[in-house]
Every structure is written in C-alpha cells, then in structure tokens.
N, C-alpha and C. Protein backbone atom coordinates (compact mmCIF):
# COMPACT_ATOMS: atom_id res chain seq x y z
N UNK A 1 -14.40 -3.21 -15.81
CA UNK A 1 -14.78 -1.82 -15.67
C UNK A 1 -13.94 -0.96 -16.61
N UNK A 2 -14.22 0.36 -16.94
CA UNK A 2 -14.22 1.09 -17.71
C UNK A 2 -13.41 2.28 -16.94
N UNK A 3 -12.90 3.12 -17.65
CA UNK A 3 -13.03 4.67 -17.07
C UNK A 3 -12.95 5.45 -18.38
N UNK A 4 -12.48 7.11 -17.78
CA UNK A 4 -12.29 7.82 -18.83
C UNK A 4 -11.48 7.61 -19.72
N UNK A 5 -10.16 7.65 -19.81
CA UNK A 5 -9.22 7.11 -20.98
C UNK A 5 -9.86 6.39 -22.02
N UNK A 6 -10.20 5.09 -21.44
CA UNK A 6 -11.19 4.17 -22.25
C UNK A 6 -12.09 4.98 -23.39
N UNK A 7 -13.02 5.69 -22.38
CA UNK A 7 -13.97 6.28 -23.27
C UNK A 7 -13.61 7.64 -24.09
N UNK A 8 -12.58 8.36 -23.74
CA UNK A 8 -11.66 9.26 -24.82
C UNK A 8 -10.93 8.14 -25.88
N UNK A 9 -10.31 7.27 -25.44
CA UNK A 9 -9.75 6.06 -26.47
C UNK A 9 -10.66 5.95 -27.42
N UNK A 10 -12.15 5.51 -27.17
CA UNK A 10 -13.25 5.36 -28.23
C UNK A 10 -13.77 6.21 -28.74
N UNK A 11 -13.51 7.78 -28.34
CA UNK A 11 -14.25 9.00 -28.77
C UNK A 11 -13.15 8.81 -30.34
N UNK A 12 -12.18 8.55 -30.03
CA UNK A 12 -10.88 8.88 -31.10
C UNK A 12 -10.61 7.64 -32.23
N UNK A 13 -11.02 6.34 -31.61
CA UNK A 13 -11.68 5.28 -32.57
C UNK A 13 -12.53 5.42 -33.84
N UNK A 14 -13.89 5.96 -32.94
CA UNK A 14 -14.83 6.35 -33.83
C UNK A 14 -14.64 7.29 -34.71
N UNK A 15 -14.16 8.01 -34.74
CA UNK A 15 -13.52 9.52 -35.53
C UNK A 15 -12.88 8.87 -36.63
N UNK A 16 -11.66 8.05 -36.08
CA UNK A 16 -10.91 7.23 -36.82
C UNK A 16 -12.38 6.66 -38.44
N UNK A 17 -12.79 5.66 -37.43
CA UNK A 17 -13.42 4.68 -38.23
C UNK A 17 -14.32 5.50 -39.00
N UNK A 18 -14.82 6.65 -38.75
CA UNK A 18 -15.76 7.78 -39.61
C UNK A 18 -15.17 7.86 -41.27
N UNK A 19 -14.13 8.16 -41.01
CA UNK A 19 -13.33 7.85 -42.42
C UNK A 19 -13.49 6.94 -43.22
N UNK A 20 -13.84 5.59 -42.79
CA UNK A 20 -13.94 4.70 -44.18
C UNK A 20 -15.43 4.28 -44.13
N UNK A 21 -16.25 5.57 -43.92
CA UNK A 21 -17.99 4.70 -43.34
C UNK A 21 -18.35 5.59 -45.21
N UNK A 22 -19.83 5.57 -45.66
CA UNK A 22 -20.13 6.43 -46.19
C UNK A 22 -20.72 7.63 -45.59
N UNK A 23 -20.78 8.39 -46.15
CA UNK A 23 -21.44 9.93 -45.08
C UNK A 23 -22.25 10.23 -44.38
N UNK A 24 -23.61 9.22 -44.10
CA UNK A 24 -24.38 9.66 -43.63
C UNK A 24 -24.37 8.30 -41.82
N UNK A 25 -23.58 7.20 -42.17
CA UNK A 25 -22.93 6.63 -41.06
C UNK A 25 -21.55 7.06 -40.95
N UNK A 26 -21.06 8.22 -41.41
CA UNK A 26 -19.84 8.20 -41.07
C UNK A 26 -20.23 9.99 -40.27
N UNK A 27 -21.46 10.42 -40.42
CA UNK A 27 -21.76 11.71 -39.77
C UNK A 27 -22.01 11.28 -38.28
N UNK A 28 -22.76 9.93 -38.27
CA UNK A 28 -23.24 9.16 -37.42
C UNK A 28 -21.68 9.13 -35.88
N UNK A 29 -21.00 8.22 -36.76
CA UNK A 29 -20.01 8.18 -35.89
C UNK A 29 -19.18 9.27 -35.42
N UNK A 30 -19.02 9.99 -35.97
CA UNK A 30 -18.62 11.32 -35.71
C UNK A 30 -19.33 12.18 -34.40
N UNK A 31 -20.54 12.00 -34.33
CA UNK A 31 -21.48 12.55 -33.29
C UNK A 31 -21.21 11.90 -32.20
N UNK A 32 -21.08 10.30 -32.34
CA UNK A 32 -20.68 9.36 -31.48
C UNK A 32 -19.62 9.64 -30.26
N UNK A 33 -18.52 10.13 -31.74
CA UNK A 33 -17.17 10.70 -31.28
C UNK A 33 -17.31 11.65 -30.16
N UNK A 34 -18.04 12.91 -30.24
CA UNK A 34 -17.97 13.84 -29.92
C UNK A 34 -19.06 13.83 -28.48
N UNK A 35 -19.97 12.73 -28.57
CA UNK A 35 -20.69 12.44 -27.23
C UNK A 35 -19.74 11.76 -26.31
N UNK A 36 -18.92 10.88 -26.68
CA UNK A 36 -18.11 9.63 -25.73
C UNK A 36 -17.17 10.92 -25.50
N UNK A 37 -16.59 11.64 -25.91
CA UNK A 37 -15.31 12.37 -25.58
C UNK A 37 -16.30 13.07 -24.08
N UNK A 38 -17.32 13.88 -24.43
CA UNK A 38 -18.17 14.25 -23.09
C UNK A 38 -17.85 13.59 -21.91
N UNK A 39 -18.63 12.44 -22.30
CA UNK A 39 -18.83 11.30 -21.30
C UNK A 39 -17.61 11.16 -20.55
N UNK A 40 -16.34 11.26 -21.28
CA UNK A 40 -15.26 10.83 -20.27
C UNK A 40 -15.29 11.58 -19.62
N UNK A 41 -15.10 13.31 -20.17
CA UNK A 41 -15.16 14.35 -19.11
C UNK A 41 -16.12 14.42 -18.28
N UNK A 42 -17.35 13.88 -18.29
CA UNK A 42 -18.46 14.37 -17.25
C UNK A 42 -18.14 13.30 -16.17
N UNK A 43 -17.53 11.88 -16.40
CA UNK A 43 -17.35 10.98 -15.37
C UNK A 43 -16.22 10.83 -14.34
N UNK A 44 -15.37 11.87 -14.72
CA UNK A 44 -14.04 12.54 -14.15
C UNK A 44 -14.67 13.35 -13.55
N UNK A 45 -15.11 14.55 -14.20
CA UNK A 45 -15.58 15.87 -13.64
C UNK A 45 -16.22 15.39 -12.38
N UNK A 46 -17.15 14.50 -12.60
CA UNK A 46 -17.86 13.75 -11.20
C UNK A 46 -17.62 13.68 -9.98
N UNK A 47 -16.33 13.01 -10.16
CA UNK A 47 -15.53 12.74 -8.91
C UNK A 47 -15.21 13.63 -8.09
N UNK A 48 -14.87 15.13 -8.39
CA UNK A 48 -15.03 16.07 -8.11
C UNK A 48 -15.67 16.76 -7.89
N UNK A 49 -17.24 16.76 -8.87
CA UNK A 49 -18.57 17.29 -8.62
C UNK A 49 -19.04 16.92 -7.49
N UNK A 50 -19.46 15.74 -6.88
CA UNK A 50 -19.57 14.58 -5.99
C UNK A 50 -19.46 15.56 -4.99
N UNK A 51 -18.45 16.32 -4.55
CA UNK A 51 -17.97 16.56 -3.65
C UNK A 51 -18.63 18.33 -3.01
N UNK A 52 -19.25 18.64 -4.21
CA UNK A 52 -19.65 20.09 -4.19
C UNK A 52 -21.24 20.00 -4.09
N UNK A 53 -21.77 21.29 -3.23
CA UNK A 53 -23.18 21.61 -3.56
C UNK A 53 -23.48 21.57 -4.90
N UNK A 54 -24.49 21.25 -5.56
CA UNK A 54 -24.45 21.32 -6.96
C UNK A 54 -25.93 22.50 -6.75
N UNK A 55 -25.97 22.71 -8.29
CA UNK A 55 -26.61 23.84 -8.94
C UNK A 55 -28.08 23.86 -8.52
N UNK A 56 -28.89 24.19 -8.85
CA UNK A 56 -30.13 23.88 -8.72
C UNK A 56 -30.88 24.35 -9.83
N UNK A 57 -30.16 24.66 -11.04
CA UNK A 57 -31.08 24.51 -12.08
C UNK A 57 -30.90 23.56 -13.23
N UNK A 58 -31.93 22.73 -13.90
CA UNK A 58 -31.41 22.37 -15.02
C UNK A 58 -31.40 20.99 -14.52
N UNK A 59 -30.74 19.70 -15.85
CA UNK A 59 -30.55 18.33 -15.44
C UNK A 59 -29.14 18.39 -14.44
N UNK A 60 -29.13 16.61 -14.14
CA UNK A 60 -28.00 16.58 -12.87
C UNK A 60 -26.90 16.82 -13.68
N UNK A 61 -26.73 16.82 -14.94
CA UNK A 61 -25.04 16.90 -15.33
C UNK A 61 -24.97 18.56 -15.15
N UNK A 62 -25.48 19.24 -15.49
CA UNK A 62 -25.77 21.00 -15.61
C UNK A 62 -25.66 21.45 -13.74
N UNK A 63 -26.50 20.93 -13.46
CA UNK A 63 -26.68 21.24 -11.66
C UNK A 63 -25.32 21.05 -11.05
N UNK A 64 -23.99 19.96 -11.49
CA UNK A 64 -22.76 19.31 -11.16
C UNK A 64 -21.84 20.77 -11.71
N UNK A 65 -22.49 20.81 -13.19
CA UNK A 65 -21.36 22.06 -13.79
C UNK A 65 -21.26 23.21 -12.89
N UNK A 66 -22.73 23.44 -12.34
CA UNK A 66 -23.15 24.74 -11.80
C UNK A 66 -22.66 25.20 -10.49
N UNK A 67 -22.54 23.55 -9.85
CA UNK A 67 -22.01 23.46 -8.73
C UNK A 67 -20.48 24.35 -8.69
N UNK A 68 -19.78 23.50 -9.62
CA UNK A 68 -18.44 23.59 -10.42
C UNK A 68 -17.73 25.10 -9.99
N UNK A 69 -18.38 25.81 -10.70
CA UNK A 69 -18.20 27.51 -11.23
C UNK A 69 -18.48 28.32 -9.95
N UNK A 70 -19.63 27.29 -9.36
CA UNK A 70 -20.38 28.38 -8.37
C UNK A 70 -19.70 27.85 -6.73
N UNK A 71 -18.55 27.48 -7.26
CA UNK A 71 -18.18 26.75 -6.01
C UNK A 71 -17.33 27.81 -5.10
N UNK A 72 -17.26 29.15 -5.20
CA UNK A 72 -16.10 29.48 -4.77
C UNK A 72 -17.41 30.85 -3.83
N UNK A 73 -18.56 30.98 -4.43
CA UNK A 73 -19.41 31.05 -3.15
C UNK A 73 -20.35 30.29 -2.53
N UNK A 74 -20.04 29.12 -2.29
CA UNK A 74 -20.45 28.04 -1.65
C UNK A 74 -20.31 27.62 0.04
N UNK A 75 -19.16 28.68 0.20
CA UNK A 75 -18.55 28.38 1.67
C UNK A 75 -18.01 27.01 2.09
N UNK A 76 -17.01 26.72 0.69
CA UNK A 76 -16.34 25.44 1.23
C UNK A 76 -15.05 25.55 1.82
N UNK A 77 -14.69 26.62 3.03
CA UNK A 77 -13.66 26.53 3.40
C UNK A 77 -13.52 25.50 4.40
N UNK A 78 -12.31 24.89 3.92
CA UNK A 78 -11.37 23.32 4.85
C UNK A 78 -11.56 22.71 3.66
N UNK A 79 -12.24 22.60 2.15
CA UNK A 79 -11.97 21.56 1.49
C UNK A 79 -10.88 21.83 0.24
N UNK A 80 -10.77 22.74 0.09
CA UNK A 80 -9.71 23.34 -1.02
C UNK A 80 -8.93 24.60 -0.80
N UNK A 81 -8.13 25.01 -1.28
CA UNK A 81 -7.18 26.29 -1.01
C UNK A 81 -7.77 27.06 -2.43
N UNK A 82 -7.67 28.41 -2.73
CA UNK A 82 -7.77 29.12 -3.71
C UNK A 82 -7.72 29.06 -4.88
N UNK A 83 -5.88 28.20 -5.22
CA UNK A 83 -5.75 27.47 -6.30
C UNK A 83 -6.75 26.74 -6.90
N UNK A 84 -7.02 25.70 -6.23
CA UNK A 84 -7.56 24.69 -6.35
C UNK A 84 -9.17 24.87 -6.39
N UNK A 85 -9.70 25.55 -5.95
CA UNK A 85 -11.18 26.59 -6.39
C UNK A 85 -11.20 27.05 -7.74
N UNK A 86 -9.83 27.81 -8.35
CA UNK A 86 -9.96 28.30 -9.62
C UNK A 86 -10.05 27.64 -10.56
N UNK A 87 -9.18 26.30 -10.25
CA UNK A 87 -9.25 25.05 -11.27
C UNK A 87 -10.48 23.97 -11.38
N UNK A 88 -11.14 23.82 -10.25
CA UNK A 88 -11.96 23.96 -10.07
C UNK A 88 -13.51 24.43 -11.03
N UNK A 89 -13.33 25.98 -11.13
CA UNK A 89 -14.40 26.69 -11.92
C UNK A 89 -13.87 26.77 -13.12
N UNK A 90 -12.53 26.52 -13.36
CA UNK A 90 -11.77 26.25 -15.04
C UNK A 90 -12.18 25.17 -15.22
N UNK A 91 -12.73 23.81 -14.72
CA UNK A 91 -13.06 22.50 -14.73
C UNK A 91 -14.62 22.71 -15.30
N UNK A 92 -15.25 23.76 -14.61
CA UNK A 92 -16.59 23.14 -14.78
C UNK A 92 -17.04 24.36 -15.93
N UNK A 93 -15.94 25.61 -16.41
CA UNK A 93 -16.30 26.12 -17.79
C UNK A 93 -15.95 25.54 -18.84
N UNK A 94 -14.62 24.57 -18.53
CA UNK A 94 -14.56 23.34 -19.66
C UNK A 94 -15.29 22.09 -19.78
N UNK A 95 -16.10 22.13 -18.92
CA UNK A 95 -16.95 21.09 -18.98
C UNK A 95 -18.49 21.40 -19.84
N UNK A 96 -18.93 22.98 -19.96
CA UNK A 96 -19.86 23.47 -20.19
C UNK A 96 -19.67 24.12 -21.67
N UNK A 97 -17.94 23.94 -22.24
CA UNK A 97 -18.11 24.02 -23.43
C UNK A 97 -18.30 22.17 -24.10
N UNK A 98 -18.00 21.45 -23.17
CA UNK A 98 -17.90 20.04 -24.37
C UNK A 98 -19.25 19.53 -23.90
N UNK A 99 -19.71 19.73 -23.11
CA UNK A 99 -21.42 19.89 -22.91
C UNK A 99 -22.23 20.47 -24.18
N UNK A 100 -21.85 21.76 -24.57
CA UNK A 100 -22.69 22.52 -25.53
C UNK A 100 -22.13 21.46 -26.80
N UNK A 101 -20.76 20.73 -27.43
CA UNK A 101 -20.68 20.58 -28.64
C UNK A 101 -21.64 19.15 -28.24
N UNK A 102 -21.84 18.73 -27.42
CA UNK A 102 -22.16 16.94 -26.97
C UNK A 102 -23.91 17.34 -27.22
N UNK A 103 -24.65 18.21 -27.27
CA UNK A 103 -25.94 18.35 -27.09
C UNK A 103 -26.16 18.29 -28.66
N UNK A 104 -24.94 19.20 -28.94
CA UNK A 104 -25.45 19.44 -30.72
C UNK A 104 -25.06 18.14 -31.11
N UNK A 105 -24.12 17.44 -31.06
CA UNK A 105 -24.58 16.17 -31.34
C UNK A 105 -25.15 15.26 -31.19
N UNK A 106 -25.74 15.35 -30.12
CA UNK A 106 -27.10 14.35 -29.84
C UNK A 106 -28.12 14.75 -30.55
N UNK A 107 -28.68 15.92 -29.95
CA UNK A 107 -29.54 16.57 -30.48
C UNK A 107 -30.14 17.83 -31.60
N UNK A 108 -28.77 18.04 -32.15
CA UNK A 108 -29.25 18.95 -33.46
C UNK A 108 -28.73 17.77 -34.63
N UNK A 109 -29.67 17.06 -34.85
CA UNK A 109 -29.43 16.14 -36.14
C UNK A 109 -30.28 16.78 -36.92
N UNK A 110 -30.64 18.02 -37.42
CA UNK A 110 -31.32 18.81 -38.44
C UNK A 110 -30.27 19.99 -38.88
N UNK A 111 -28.94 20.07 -38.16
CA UNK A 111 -27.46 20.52 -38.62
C UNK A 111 -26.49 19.56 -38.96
N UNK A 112 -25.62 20.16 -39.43
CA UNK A 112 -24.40 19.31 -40.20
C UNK A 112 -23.43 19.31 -38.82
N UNK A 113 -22.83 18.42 -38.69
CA UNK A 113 -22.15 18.11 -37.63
C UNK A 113 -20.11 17.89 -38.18
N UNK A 114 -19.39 18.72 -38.25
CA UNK A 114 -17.69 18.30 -39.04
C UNK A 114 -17.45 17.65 -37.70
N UNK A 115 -16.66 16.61 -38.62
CA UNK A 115 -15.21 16.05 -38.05
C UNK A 115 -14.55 16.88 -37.00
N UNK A 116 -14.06 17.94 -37.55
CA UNK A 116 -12.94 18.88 -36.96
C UNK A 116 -14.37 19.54 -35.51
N UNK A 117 -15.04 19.66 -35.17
CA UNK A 117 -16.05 19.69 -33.76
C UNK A 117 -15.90 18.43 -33.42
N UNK A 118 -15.99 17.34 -33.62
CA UNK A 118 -15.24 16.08 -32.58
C UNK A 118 -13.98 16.29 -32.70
N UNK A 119 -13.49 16.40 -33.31
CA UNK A 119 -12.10 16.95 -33.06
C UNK A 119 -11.71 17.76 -31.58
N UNK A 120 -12.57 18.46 -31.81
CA UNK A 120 -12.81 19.81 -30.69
C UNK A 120 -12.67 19.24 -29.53
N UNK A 121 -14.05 18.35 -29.45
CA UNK A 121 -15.08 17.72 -28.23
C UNK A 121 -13.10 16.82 -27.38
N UNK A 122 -12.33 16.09 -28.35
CA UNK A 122 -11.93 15.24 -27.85
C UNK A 122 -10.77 15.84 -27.19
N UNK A 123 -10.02 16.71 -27.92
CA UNK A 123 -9.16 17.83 -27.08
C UNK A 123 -9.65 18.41 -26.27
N UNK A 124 -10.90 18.62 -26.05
CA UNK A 124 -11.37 19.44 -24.92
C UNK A 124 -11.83 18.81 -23.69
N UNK A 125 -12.07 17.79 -24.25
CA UNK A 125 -12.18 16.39 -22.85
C UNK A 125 -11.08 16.26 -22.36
N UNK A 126 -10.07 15.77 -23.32
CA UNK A 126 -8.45 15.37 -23.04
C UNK A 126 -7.79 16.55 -21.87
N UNK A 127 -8.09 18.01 -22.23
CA UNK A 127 -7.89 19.07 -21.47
C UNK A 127 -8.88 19.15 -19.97
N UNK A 128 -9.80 18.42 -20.21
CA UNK A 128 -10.59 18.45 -19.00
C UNK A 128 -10.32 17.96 -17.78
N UNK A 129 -9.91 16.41 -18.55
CA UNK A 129 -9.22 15.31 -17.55
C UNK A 129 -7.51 15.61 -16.62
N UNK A 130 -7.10 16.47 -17.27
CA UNK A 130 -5.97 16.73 -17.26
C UNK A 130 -6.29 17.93 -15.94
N UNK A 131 -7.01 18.78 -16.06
CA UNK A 131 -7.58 20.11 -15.06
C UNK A 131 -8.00 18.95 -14.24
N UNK A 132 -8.72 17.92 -14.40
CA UNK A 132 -9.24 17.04 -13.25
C UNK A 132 -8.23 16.73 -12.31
N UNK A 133 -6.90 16.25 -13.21
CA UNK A 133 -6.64 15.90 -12.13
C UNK A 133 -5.53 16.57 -11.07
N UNK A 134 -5.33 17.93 -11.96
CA UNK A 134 -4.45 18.73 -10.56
C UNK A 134 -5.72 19.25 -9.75
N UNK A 135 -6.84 18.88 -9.51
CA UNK A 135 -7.38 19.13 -8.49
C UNK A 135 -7.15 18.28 -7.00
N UNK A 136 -7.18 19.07 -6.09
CA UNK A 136 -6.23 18.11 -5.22
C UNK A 136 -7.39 19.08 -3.34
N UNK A 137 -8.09 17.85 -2.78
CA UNK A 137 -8.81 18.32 -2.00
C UNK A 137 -8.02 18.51 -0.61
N UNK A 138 -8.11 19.32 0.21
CA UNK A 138 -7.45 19.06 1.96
C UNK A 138 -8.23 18.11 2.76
N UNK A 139 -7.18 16.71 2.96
CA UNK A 139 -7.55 15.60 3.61
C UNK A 139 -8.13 15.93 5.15
C-alpha cells in the first residue's frame, strides 16, 4: 500500500525527470507532477472529509471540499473545538486551490502548462498535508 508522502514523493520525481525528457513529454510529466501532488492532498484531505456532511454540488472530490469550508455551519458540535473548524476550512481552501492547478492540468492541454505551477501544486499539497494533520477530532 501506498499513501500520501509516496504520492507527493512521485509528484517531485516526475518534475525531476521532466528535465531530461524532450518538451512535449517533458510538458507531459510535468502535468503528471502537478495531478499526483493533488492526489496526495485529496487522499489526506479525505480522512477528514469522511467525517463531514459534504457539499451537494458538483463531483465527490468538490462536494468533500464543500463540505470542508462549509463545515462550521453544519452543526458539528462534540466533533471539533473552534480551532480545529478553522483549520479545517483552511484545509478545504487549500485543497480548492491545488484542485484548480490539478484540472488545468488534466484538462487544459490547449494551454501551456510551467514547471514552476507543479512547483506550486507540490508545495501546496506538502502545505495541505501538514494542515491535515494538526487537525485533531474530540474522541
């Protein structure tokens, strides 16, 4: 089995290996980069999402974000303290920026995609996981 690290490890591989590709597989991997860095964050974010009403608009990763943000009128009192609500909706607006760079790389392959935006994607995952995990629920 796998987890996030892993898949931030490979977001930062591929980036790596982009460098000695020619440009149009090395744009390739780069996008790669910047989807897997997502992925770690959305499978962290999860664990946490999991736990919340989620959104009701949009696909399940969006409905999880929505949950995220919108969690603090949800009426989850007994599962978190205040703190931990704010980090919380800091979790799921950092999740909704490496969401937006992860779409353009999937899906705007009719734009130019830099290095330095996986760049972005992978610090911003790295920062995600990190908000993940001072989240801390009341047992």
């Amino acid at each position: 089995m796998i987890g996030s690290e892993d898949l931030i490890k490979l977001a930062s591989n591929l980036l790596e290996a982009s460098h000695e590709e020619v440009e149009q597989a090395a744009e390739a991997l780069v996008r790669a980069s910047a989807s897997r860095a997502y992925y770690a964050a959305y499978h962290t974010a999860k664990t946490i999402g999991d736990k919340l009403p989620q959104g009701s608009d949009g696909g399940v990763h969006q409905r999880m974000i929505d949950g995220m943000i919108n969690q603090s009128f949800s009426g989850q009192a007994g599962l978190f303290d205040s703190d931990t609500a704010r980090k919380i909706v800091a979790l799921g607006y950092k999740m909704n920026q490496i969401k937006a760079i992860r779409f353009r790389a999937d899906y705007a392959l009719d734009q130019a995609f830099e290095i330095e935006t996986a760049q972005q994607a992978i610090a911003e995952a790295r920062q995600a996981l990190k908000k993940a995990q001072e989240v801390k629920f009341i047992d």
